[in-house]
Each structure stands twice: as C-alpha cells, then as structure tokens.
N, C-alpha and C. Protein backbone atom coordinates (compact mmCIF):
# COMPACT_ATOMS: atom_id res chain seq x y z
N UNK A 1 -2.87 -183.97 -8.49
CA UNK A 1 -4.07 -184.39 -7.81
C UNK A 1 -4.07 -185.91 -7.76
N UNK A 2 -4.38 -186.31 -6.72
CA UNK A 2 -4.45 -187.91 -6.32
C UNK A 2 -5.51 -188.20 -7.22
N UNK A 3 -5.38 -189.85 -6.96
CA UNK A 3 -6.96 -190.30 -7.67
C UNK A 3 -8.68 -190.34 -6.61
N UNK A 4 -8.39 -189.50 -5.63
CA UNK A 4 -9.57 -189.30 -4.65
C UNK A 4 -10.48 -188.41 -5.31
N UNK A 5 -9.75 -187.26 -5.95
CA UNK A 5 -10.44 -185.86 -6.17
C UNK A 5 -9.42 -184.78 -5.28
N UNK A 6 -8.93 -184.90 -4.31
CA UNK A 6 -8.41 -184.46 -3.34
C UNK A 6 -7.19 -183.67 -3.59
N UNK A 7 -6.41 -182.81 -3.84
CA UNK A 7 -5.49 -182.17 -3.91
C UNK A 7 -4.44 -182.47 -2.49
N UNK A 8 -2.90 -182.85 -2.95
CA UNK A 8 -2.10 -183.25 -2.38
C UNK A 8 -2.17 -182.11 -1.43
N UNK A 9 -0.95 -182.82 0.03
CA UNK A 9 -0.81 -181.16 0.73
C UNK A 9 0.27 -180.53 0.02
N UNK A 10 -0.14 -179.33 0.43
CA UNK A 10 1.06 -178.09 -0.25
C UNK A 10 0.45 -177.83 -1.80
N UNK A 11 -0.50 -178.67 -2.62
CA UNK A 11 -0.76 -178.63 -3.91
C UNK A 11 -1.98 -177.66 -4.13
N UNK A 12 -1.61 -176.55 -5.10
CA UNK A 12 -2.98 -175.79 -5.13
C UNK A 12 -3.47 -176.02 -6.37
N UNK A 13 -5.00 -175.72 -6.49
CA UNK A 13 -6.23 -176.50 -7.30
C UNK A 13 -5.77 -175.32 -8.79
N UNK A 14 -4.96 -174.20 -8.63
CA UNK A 14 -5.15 -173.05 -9.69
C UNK A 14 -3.32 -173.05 -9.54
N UNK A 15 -2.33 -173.27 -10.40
CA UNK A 15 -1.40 -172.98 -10.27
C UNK A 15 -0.86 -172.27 -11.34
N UNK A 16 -1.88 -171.83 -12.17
CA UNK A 16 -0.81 -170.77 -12.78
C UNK A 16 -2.29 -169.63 -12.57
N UNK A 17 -2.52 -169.32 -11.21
CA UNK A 17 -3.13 -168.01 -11.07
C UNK A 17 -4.47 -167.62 -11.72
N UNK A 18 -4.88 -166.23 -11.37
CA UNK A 18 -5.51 -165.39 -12.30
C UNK A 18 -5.45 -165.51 -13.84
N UNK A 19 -6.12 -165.78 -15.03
CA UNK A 19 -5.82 -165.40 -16.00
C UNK A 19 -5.44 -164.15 -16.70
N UNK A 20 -4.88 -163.79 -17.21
CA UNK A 20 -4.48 -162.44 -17.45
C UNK A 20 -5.67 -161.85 -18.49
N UNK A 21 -6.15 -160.45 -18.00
CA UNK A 21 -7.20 -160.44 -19.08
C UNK A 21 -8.39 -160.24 -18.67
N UNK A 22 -8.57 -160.92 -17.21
CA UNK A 22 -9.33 -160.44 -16.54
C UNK A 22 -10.61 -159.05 -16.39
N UNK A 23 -11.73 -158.59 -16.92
CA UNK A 23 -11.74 -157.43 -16.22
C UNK A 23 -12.06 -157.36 -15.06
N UNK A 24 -11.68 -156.32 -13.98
CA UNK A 24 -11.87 -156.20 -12.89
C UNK A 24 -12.97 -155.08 -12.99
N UNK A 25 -14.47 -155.30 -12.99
CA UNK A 25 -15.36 -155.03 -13.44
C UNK A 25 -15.77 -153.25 -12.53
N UNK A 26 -15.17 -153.62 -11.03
CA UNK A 26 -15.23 -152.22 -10.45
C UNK A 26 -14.21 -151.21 -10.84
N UNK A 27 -13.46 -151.41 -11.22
CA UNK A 27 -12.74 -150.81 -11.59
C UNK A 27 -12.91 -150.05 -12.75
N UNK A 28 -13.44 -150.93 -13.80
CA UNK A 28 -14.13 -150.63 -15.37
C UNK A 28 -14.99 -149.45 -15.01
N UNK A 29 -15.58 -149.61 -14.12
CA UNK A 29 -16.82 -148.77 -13.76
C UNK A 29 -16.27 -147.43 -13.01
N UNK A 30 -15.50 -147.53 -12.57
CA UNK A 30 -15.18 -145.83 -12.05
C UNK A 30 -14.49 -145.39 -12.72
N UNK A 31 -14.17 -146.11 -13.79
CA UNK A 31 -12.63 -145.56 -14.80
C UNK A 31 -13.65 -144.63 -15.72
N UNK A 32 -14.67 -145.03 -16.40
CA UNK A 32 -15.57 -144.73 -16.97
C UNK A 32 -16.69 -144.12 -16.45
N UNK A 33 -16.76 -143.92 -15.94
CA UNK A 33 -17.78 -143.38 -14.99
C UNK A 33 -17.30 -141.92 -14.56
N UNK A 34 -15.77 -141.76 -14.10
CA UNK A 34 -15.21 -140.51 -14.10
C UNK A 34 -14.67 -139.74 -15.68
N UNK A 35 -15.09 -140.27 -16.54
CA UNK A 35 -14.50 -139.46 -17.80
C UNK A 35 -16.42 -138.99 -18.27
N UNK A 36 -15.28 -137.61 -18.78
CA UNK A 36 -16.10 -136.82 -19.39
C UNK A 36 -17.21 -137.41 -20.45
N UNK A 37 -18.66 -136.95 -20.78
CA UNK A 37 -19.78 -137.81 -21.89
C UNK A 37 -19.12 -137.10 -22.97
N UNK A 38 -18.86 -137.66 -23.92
CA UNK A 38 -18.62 -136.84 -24.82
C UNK A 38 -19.42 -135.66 -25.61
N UNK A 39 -20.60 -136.04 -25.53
CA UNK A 39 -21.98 -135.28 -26.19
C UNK A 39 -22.64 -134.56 -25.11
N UNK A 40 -21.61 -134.23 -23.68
CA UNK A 40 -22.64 -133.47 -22.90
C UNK A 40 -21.81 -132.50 -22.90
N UNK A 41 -23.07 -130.82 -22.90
CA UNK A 41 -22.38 -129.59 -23.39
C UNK A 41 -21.54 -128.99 -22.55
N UNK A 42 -22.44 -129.32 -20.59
CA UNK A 42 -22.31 -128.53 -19.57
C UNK A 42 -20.54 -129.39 -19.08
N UNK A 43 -20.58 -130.45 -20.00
CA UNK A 43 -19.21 -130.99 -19.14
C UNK A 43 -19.43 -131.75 -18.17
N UNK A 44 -20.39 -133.04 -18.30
CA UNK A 44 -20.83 -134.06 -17.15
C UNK A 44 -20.06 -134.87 -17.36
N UNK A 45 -19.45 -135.70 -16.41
CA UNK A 45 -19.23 -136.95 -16.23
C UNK A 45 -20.32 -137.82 -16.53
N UNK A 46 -19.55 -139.17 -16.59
CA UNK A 46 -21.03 -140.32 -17.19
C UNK A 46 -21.79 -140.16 -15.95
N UNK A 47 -20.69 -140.87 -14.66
CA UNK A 47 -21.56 -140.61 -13.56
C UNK A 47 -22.70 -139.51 -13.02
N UNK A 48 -22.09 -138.66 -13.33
CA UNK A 48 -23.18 -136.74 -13.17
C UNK A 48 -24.33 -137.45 -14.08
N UNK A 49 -23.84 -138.01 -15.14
CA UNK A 49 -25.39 -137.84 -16.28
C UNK A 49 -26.09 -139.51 -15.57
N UNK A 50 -25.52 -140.20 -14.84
CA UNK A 50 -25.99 -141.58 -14.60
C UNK A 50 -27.36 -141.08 -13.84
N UNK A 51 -26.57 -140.12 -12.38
CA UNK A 51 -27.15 -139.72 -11.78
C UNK A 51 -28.63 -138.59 -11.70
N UNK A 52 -28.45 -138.00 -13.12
CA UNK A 52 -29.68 -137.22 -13.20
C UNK A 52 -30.62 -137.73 -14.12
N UNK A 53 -29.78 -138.78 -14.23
CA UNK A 53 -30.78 -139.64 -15.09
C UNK A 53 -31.99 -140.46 -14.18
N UNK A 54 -30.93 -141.31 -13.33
CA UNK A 54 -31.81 -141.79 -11.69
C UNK A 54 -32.75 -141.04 -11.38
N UNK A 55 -32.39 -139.60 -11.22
CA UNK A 55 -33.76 -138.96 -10.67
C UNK A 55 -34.46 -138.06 -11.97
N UNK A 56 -34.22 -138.63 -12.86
CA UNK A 56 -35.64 -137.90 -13.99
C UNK A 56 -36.00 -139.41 -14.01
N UNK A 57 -35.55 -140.45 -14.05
CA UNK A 57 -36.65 -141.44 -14.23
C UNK A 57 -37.37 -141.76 -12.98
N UNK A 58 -36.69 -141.61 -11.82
CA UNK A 58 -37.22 -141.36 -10.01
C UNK A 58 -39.06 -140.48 -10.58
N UNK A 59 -38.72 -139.26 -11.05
CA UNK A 59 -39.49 -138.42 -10.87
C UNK A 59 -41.07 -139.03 -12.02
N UNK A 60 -40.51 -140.06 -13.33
CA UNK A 60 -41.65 -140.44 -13.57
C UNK A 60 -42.11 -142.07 -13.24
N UNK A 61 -42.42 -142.51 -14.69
CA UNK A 61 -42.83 -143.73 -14.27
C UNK A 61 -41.74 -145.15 -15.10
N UNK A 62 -40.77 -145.44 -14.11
CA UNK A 62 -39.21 -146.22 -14.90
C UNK A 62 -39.62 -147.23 -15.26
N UNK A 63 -39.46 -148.22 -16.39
CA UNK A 63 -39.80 -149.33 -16.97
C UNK A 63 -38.52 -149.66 -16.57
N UNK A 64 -38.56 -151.43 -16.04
CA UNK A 64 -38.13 -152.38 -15.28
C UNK A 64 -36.66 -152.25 -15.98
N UNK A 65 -36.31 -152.18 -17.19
CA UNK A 65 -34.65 -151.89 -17.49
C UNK A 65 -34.24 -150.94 -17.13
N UNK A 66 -34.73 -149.95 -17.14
CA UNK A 66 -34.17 -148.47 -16.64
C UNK A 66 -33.69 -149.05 -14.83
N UNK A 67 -34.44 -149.34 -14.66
CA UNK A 67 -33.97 -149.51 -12.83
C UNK A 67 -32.94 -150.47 -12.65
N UNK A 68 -33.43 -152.04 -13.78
CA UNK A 68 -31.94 -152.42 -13.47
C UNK A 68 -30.59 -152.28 -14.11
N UNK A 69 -30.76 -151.06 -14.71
CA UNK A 69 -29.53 -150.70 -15.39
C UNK A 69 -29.28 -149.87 -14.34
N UNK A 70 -29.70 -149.02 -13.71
CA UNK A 70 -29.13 -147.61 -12.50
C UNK A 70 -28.88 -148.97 -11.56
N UNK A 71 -29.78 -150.22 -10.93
CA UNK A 71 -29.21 -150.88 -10.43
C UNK A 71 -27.87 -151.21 -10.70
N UNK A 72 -27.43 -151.94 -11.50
CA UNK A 72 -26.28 -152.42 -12.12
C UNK A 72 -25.12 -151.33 -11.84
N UNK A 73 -25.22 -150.40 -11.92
CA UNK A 73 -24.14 -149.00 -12.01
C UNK A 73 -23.96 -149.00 -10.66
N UNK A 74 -24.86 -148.78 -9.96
CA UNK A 74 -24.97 -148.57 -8.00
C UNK A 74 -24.42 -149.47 -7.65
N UNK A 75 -24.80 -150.65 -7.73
CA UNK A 75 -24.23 -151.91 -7.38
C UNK A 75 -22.91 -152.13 -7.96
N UNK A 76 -22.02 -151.87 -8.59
CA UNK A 76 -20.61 -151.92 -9.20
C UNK A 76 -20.07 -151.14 -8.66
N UNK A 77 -20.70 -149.90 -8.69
CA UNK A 77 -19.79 -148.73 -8.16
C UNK A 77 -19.73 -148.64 -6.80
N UNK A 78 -21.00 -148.31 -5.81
CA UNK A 78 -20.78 -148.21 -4.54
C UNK A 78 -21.24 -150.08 -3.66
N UNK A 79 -21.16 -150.58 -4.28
CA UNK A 79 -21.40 -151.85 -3.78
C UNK A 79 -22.83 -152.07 -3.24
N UNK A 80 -23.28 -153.21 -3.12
CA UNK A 80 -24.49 -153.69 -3.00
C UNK A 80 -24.75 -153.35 -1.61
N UNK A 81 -26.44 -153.21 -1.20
CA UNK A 81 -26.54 -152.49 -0.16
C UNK A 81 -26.31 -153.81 1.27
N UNK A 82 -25.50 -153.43 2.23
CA UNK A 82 -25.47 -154.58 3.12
C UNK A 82 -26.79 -154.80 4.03
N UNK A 83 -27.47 -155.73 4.06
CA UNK A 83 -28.44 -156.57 5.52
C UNK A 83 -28.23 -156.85 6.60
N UNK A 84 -28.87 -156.39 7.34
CA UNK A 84 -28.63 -156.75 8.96
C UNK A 84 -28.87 -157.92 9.00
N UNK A 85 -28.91 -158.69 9.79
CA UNK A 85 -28.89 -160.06 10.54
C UNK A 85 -29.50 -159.81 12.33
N UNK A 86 -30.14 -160.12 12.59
CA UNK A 86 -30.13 -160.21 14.34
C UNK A 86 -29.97 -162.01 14.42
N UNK A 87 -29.32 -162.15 15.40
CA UNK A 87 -28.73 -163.71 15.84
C UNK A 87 -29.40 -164.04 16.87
N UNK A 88 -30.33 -164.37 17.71
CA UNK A 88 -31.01 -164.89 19.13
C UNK A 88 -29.76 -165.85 19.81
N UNK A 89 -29.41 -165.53 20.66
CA UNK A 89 -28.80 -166.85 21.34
C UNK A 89 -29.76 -167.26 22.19
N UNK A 90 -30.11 -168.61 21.74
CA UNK A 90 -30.88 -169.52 22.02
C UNK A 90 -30.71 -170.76 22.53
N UNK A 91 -29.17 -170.75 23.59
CA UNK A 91 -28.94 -171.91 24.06
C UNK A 91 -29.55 -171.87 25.47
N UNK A 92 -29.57 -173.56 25.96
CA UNK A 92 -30.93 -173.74 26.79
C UNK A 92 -30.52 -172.67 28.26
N UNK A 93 -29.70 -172.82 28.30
CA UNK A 93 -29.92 -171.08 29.59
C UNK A 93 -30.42 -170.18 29.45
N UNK A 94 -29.84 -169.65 27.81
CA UNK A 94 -30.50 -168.52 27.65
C UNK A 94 -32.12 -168.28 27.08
N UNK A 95 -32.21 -169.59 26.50
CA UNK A 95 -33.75 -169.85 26.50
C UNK A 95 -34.90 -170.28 27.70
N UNK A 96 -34.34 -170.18 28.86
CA UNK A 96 -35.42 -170.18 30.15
C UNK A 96 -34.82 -169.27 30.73
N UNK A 97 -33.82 -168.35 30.52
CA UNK A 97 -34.16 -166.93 31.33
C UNK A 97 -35.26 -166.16 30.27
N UNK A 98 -34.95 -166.27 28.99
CA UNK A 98 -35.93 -165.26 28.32
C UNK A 98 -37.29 -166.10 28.22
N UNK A 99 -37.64 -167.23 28.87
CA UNK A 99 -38.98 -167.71 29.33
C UNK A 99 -39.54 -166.99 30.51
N UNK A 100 -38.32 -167.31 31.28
CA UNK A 100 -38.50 -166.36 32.94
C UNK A 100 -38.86 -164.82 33.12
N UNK A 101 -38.28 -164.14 31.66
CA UNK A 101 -38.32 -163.05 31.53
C UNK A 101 -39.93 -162.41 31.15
N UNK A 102 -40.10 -163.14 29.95
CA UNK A 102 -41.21 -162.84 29.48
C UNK A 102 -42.54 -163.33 30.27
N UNK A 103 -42.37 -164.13 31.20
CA UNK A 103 -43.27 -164.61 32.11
C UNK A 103 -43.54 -163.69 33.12
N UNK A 104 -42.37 -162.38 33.92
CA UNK A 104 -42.61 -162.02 34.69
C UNK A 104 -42.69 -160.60 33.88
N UNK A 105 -42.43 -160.15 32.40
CA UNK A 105 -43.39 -159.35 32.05
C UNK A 105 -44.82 -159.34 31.97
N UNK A 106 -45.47 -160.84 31.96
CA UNK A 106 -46.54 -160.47 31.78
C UNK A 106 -46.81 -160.68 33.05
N UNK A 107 -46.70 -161.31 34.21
CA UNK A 107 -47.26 -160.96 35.47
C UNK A 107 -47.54 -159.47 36.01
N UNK A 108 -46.16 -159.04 35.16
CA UNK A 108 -46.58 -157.09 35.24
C UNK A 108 -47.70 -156.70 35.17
N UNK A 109 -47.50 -157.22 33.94
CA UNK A 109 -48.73 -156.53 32.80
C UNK A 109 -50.03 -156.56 33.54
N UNK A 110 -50.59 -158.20 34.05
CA UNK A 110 -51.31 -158.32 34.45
C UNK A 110 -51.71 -157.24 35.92
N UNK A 111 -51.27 -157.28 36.53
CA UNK A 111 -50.85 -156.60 37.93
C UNK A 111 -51.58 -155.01 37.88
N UNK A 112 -51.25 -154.61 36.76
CA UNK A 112 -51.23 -153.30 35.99
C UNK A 112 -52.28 -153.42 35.57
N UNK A 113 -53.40 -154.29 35.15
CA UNK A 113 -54.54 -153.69 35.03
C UNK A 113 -55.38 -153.57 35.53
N UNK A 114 -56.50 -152.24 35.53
CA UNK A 114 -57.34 -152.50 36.58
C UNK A 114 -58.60 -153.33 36.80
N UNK A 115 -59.10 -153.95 37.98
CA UNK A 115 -59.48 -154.93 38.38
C UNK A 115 -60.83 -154.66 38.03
N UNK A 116 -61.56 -155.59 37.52
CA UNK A 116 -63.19 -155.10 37.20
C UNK A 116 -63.74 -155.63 37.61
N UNK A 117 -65.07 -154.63 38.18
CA UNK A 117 -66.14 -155.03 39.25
C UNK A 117 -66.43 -155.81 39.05
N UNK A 118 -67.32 -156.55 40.34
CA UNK A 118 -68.39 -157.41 39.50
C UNK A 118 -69.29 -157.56 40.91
C-alpha cells in the first residue's frame, strides 16, 4: 500500500484470503436444523420442532424473544424476506407527459359529472 491509503494496481487489500475457521452461519443452520432432537419421541427434526413451536407460540401470546429467535432461524435458513422497490422515471419528458396525463384525466373526470341545475 502506497502512502495515500490507496492500494497499488494489481494489489489486493486481503491477501491471504478468508480466514480459516470461519463459520458459514447458513450452513450451521441447515446442518442442524436437519438432525434429529435428541429428546423428541415422535422423531422430529430441530426444524419440525422449530416449526411447531412457531405456531404454538403463533396460536398464543409470544414474548418479544420467542419471535426473535423463530426470526433468527427464518432469516438464516430461508433468507430474509425481499422488498419491492417501485422506481418513477421522472426525467423531464417523462414528467410532463405524466402532467399531460393526469391533466386530461381529470378533464374526464370533470366531463363525467353531471351538471347541476341552477
């Protein structure tokens, strides 16, 4: 590394990698998650018992760890839930047709109602 802060070209900021040792935390979680509870009679997986656990505490009233612990499990295992986004394109063309637009909806509108006596 220069004296800028800057990393030379071709020079990378991590050169001896990953540390070894790592856990790869999703992984932890389905490894364990598919083995048998040891203390369950019917033969559940952790996951089977994660899951009926979710809905007996669903069914009463869950104190704030209980949820973010089933959080925590959901979120590792099947990944966090994704968000939509809507984007407007809002460059100036397309912002005076959808002026133009909405202007001659409401001329509709207007048009469309009926006219009161007088």
């Amino acid at each position: 590394m220069s004296g800028g802060g800057k990393w030379q070209k071709g020079q990378s900021g991590n050169e001896k990698g990953r540390p070894k040792g790592l856990v790869n935390w999703h992984r932890a979680f389905t490894e364990k998650g598919a083995e048998l509870h040891p203390t369950d009679s019917a033969g559940k997986t952790w996951f089977e018992r994660v899951v009926d656990n979710v809905y007996r505490i669903a069914a009463g009233r869950p104190s704030a760890r209980q949820l973010k612990a089933a959080e925590i499990v959901f979120d590792r295992v099947l990944g966090k839930a994704v968000q939509a986004v809507a984007v407007a394109d809002l460059r100036p063309e397309s912002r005076e047709q959808l002026i133009e637009s909405i202007l001659e909806t409401a001329r509709a509108l207007r048009e469309d109602e009926p006219q009161s006596i007088q």
